[in-house]
PDB file of N, CA and C in Angstrom:
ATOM      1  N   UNK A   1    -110.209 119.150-139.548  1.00  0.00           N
ATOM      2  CA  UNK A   1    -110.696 119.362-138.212  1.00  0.00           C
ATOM      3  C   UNK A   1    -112.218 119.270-138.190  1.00  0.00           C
ATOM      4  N   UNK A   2    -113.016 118.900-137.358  1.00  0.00           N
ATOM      5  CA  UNK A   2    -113.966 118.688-137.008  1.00  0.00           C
ATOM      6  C   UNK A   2    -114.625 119.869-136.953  1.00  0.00           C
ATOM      7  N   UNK A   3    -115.527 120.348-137.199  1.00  0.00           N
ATOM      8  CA  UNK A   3    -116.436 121.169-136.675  1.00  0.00           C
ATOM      9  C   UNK A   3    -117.701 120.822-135.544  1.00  0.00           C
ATOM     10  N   UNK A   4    -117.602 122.110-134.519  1.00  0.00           N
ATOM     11  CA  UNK A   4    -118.851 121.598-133.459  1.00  0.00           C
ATOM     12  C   UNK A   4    -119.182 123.133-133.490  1.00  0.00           C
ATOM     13  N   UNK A   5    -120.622 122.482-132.845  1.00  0.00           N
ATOM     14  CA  UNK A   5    -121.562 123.260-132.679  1.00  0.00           C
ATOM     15  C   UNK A   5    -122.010 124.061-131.116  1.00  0.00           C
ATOM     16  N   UNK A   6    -121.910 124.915-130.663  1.00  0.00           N
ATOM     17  CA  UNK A   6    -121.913 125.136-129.029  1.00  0.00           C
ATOM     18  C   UNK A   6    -123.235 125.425-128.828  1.00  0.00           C
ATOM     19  N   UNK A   7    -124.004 124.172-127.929  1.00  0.00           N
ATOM     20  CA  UNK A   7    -125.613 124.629-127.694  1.00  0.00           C
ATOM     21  C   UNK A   7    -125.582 125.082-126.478  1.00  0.00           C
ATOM     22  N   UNK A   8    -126.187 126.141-126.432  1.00  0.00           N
ATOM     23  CA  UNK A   8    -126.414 127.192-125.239  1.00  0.00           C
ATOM     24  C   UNK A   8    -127.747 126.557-125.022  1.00  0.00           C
ATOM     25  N   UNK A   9    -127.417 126.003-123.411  1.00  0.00           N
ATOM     26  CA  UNK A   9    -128.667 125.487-122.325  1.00  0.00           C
ATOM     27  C   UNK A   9    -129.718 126.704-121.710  1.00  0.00           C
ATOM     28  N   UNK A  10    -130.195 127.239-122.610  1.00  0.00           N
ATOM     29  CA  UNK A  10    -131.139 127.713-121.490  1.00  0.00           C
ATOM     30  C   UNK A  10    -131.873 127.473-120.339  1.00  0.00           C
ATOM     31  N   UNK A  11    -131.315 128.021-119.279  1.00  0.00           N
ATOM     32  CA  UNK A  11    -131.378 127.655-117.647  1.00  0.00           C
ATOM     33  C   UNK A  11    -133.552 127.611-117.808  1.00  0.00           C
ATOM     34  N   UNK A  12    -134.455 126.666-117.456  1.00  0.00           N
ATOM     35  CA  UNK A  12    -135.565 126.461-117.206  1.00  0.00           C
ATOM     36  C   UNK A  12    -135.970 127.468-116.132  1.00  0.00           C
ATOM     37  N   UNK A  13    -136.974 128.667-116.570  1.00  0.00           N
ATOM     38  CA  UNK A  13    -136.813 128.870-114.921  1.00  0.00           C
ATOM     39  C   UNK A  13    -138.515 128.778-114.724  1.00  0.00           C
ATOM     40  N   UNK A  14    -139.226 129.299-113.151  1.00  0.00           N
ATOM     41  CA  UNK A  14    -140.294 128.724-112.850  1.00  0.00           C
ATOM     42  C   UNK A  14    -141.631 128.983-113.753  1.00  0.00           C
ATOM     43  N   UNK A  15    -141.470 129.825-114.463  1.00  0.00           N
ATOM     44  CA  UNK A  15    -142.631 129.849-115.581  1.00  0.00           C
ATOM     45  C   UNK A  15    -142.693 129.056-116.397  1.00  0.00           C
ATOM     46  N   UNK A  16    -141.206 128.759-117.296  1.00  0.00           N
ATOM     47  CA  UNK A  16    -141.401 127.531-118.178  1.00  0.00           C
ATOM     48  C   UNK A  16    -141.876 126.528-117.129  1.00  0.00           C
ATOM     49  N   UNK A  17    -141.866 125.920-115.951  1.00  0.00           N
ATOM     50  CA  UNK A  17    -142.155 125.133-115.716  1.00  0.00           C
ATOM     51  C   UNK A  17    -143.690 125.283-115.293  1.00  0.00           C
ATOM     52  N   UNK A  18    -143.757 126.383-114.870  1.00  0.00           N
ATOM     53  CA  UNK A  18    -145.666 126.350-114.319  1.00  0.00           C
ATOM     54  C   UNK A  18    -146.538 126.049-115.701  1.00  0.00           C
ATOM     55  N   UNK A  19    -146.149 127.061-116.990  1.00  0.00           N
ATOM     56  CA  UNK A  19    -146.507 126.558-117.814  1.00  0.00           C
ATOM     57  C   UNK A  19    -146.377 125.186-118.531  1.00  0.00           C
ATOM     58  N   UNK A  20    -145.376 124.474-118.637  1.00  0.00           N
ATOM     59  CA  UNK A  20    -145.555 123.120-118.747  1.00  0.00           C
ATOM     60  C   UNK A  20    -145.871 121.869-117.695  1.00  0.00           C
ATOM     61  N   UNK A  21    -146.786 122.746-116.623  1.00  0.00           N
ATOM     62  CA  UNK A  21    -146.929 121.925-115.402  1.00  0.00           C
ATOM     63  C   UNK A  21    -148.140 121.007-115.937  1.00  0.00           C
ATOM     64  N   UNK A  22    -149.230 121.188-116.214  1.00  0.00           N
ATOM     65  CA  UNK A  22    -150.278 120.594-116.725  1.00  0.00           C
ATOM     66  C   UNK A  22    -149.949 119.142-117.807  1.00  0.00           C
ATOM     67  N   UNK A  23    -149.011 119.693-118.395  1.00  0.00           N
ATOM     68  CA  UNK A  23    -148.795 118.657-119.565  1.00  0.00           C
ATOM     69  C   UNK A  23    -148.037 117.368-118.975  1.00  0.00           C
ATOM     70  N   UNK A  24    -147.258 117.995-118.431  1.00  0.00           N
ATOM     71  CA  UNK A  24    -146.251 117.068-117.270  1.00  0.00           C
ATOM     72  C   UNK A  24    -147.445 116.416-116.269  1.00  0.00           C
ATOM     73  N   UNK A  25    -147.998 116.865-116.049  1.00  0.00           N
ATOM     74  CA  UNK A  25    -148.937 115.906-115.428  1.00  0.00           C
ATOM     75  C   UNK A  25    -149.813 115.230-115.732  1.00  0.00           C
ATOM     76  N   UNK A  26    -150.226 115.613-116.821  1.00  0.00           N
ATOM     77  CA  UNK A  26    -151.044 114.515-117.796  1.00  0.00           C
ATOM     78  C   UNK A  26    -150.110 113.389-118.259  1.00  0.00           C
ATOM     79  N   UNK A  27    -149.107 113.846-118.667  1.00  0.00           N
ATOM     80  CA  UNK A  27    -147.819 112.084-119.496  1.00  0.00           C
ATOM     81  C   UNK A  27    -147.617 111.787-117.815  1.00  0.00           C
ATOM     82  N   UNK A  28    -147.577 112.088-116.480  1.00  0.00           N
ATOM     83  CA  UNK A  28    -146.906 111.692-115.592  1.00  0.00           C
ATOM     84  C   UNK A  28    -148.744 110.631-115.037  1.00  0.00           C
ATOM     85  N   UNK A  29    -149.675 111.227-115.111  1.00  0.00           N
ATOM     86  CA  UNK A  29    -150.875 110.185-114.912  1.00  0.00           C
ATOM     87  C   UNK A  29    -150.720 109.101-115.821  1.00  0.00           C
ATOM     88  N   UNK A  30    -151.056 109.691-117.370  1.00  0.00           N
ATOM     89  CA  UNK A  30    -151.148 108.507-118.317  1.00  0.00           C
ATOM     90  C   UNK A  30    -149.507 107.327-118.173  1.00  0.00           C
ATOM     91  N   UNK A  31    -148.381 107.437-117.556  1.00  0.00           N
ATOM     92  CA  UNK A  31    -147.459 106.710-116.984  1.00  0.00           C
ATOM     93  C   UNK A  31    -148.089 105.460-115.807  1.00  0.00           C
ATOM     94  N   UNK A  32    -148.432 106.478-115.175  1.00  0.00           N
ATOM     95  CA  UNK A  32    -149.180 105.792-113.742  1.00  0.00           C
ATOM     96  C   UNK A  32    -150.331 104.753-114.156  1.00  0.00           C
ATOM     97  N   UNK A  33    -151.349 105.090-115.125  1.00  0.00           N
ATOM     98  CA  UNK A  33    -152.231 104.274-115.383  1.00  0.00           C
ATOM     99  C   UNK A  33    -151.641 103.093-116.171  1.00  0.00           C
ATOM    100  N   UNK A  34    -150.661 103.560-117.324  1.00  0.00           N
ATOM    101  CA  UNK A  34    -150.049 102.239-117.857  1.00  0.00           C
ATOM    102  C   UNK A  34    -148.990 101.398-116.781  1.00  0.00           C
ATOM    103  N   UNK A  35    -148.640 101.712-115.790  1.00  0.00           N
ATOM    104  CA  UNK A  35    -148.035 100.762-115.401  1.00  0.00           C
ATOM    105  C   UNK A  35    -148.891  99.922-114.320  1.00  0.00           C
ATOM    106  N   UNK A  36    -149.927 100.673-113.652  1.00  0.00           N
ATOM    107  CA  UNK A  36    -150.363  99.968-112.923  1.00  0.00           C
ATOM    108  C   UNK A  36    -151.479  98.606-113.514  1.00  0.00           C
ATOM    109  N   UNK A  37    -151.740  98.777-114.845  1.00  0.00           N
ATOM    110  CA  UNK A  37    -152.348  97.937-115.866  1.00  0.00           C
ATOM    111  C   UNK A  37    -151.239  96.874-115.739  1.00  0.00           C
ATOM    112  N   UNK A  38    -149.804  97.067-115.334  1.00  0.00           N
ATOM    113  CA  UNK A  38    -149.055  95.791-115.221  1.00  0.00           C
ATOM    114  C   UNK A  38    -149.041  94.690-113.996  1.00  0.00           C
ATOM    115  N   UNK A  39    -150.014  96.001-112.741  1.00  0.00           N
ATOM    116  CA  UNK A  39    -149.656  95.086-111.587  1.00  0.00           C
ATOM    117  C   UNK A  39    -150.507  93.923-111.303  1.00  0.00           C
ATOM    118  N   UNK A  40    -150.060  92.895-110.850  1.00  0.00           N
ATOM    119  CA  UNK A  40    -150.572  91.768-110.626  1.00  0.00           C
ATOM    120  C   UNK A  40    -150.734  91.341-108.948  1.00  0.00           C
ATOM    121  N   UNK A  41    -151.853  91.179-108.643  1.00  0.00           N
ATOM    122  CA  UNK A  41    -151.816  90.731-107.665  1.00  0.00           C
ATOM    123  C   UNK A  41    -151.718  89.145-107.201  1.00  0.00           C
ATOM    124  N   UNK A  42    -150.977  89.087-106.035  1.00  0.00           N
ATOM    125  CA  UNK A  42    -151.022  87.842-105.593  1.00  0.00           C
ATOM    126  C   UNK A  42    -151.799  86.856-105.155  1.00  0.00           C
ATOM    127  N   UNK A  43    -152.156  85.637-105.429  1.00  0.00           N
ATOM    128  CA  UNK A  43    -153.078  84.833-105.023  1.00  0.00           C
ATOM    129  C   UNK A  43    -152.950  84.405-103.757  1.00  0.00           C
ATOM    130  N   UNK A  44    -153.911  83.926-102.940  1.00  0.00           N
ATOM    131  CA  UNK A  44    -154.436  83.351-101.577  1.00  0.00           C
ATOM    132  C   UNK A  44    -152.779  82.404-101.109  1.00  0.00           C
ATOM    133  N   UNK A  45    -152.791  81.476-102.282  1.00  0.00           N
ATOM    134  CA  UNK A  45    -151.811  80.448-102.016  1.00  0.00           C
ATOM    135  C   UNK A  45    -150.455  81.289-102.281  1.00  0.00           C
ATOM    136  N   UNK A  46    -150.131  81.806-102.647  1.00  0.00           N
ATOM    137  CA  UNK A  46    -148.581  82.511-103.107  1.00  0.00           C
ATOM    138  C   UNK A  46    -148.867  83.283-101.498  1.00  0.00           C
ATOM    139  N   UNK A  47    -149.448  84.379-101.030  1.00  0.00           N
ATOM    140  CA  UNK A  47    -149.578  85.048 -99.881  1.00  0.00           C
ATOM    141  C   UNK A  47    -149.522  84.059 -98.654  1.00  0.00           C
ATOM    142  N   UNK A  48    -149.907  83.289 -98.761  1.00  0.00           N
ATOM    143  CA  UNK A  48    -149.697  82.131 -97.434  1.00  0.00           C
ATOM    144  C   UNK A  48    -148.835  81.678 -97.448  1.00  0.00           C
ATOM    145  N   UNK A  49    -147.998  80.887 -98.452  1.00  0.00           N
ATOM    146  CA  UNK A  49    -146.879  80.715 -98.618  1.00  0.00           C
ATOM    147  C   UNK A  49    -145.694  81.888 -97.746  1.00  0.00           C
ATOM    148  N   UNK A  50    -145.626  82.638 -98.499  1.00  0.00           N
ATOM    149  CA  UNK A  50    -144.653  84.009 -97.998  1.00  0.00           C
ATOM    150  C   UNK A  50    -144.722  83.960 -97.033  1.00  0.00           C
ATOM    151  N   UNK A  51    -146.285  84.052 -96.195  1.00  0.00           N
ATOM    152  CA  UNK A  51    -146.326  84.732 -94.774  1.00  0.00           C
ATOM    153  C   UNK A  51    -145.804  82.869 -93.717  1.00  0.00           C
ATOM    154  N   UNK A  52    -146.070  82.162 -94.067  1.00  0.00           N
ATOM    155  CA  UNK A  52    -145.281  81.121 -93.146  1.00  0.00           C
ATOM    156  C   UNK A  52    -143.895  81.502 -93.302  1.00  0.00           C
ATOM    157  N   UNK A  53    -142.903  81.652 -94.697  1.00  0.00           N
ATOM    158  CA  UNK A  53    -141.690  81.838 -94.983  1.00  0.00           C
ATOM    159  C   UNK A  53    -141.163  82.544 -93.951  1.00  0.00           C
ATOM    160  N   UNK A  54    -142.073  83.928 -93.522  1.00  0.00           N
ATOM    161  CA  UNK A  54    -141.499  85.226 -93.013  1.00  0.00           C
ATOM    162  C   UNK A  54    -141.373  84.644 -91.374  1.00  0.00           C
ATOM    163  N   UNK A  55    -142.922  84.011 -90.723  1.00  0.00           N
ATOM    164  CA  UNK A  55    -143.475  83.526 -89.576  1.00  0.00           C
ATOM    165  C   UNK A  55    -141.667  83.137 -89.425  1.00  0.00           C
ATOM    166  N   UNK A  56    -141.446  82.043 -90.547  1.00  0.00           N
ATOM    167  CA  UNK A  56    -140.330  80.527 -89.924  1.00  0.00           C
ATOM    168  C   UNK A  56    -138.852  81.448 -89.478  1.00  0.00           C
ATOM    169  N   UNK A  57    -138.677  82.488 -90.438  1.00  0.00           N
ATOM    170  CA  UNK A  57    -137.340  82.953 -90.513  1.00  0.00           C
ATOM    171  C   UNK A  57    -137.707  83.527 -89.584  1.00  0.00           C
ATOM    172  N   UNK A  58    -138.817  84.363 -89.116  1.00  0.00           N
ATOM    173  CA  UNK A  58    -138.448  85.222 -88.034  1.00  0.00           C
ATOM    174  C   UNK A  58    -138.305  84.080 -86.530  1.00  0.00           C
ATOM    175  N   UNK A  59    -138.731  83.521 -86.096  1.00  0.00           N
ATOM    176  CA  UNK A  59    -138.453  82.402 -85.387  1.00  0.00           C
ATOM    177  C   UNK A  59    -137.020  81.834 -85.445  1.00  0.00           C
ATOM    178  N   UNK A  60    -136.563  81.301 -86.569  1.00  0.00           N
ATOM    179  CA  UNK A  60    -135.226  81.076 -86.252  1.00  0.00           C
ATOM    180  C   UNK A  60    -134.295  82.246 -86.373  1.00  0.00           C
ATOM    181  N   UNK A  61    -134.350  83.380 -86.740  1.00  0.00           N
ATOM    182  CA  UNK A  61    -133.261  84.399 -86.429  1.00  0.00           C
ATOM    183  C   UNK A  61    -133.203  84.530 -84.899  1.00  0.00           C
ATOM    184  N   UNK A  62    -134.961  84.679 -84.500  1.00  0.00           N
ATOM    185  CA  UNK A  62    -135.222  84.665 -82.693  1.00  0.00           C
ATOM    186  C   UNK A  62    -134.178  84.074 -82.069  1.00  0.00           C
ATOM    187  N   UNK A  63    -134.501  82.505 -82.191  1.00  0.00           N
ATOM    188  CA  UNK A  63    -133.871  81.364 -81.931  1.00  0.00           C
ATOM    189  C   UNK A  63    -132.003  82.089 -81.651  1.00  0.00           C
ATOM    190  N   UNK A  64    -131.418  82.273 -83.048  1.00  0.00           N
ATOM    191  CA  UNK A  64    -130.406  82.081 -83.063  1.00  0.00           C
ATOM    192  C   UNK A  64    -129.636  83.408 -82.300  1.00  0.00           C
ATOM    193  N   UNK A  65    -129.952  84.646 -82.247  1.00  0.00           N
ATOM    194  CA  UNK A  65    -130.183  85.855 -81.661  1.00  0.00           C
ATOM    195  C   UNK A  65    -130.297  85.845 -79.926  1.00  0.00           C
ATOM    196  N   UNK A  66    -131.183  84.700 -79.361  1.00  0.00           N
ATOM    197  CA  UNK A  66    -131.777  84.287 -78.097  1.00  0.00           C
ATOM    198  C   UNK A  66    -129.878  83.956 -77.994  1.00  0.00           C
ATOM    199  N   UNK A  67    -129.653  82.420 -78.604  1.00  0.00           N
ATOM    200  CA  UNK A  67    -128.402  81.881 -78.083  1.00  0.00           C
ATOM    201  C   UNK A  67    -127.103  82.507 -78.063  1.00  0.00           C
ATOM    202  N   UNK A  68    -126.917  83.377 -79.257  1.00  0.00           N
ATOM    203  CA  UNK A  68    -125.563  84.308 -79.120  1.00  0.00           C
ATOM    204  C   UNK A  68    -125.838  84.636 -78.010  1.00  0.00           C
ATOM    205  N   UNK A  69    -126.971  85.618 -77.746  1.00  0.00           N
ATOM    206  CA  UNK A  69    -126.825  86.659 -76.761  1.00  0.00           C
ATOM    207  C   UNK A  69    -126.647  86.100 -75.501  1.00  0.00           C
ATOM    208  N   UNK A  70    -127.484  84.776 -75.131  1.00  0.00           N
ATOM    209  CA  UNK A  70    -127.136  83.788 -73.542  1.00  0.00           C
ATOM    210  C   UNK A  70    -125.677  83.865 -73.824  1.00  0.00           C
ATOM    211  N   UNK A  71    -125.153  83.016 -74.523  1.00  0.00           N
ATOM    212  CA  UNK A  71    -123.805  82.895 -74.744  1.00  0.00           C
ATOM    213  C   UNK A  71    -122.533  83.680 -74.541  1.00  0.00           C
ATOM    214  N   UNK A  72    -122.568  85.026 -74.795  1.00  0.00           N
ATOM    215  CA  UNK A  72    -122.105  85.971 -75.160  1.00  0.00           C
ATOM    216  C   UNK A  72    -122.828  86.632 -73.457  1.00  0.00           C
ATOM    217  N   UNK A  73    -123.371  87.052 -73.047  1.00  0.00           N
ATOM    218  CA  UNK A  73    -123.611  87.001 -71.577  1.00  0.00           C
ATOM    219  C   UNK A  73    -122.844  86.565 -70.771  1.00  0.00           C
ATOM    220  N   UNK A  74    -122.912  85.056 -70.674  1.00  0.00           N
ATOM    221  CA  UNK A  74    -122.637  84.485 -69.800  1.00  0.00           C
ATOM    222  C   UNK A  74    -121.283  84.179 -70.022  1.00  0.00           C
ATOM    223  N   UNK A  75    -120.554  84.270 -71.165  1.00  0.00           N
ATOM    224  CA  UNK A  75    -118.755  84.825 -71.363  1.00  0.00           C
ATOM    225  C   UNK A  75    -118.462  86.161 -70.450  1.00  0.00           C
ATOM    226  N   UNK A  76    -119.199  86.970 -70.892  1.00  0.00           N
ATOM    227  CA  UNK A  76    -118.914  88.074 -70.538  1.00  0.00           C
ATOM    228  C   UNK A  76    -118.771  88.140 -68.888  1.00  0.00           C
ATOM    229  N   UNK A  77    -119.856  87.469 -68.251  1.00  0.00           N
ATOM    230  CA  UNK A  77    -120.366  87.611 -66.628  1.00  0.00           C
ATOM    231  C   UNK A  77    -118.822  86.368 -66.048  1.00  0.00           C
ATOM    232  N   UNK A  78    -118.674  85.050 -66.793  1.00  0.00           N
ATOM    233  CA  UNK A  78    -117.419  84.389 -66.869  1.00  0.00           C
ATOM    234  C   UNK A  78    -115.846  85.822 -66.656  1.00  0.00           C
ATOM    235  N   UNK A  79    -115.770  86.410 -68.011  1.00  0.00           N
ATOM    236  CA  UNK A  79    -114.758  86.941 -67.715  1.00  0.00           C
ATOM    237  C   UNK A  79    -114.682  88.228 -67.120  1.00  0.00           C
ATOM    238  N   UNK A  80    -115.512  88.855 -66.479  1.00  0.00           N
ATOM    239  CA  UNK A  80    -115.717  89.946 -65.656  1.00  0.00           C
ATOM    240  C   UNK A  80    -115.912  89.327 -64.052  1.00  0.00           C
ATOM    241  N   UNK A  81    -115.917  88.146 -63.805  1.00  0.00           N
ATOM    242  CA  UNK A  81    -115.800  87.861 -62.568  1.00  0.00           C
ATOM    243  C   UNK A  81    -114.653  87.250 -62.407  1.00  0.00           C
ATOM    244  N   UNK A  82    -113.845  86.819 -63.013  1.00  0.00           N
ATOM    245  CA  UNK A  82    -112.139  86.328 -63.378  1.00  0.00           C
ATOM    246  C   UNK A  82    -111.518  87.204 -63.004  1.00  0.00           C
ATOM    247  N   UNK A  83    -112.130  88.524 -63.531  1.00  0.00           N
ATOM    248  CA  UNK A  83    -111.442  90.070 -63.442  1.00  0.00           C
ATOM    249  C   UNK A  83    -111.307  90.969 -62.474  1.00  0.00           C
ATOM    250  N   UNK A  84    -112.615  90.544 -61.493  1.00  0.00           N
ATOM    251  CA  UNK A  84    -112.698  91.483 -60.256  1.00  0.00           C
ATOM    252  C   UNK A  84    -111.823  90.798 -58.751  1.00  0.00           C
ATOM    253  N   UNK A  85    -111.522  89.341 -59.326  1.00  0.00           N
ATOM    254  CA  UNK A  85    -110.830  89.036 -58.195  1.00  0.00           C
ATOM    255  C   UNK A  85    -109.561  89.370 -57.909  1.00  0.00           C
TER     256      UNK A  85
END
């Protein structure tokens, strides 16, 4: 048979944590500084790019959004006047 071991969790309560508040915030800065050493910003041409992308799609969702809804209207005003006669 196996032998185990039963580890008793001692519940954290707010002192352990005030006291390890400082430290936790030093590894939680030095985190922050190494990752933001990863961020890259975007160039002139990549940002113009995108923003026409966004300009075009939002235009044709417009577009297509505009025609359901005429469409879908004017069914509706179609079969609600079919209905009242």
């Amino acid at each position: 048979m196996a032998k185990t071991i039963a580890v008793v969790d001692q519940p954290i309560t707010g002192m352990d944590r005030l006291k390890t508040g400082p430290a936790r915030l030093g590894e939680f800065l030095k985190d922050v500084r190494a990752e933001m050493k990863k961020v890259v910003s975007p160039s002139r041409a990549e940002v113009q790019a995108t923003t026409i992308v966004v300009i075009v799609t939002v235009f044709v969702f417009a577009a297509y959004f505009g025609a359901v809804d005429y469409i879908v209207g004017h069914l509706m005003d179609f079969i609600f006047s079919h209905l009242a006669k």
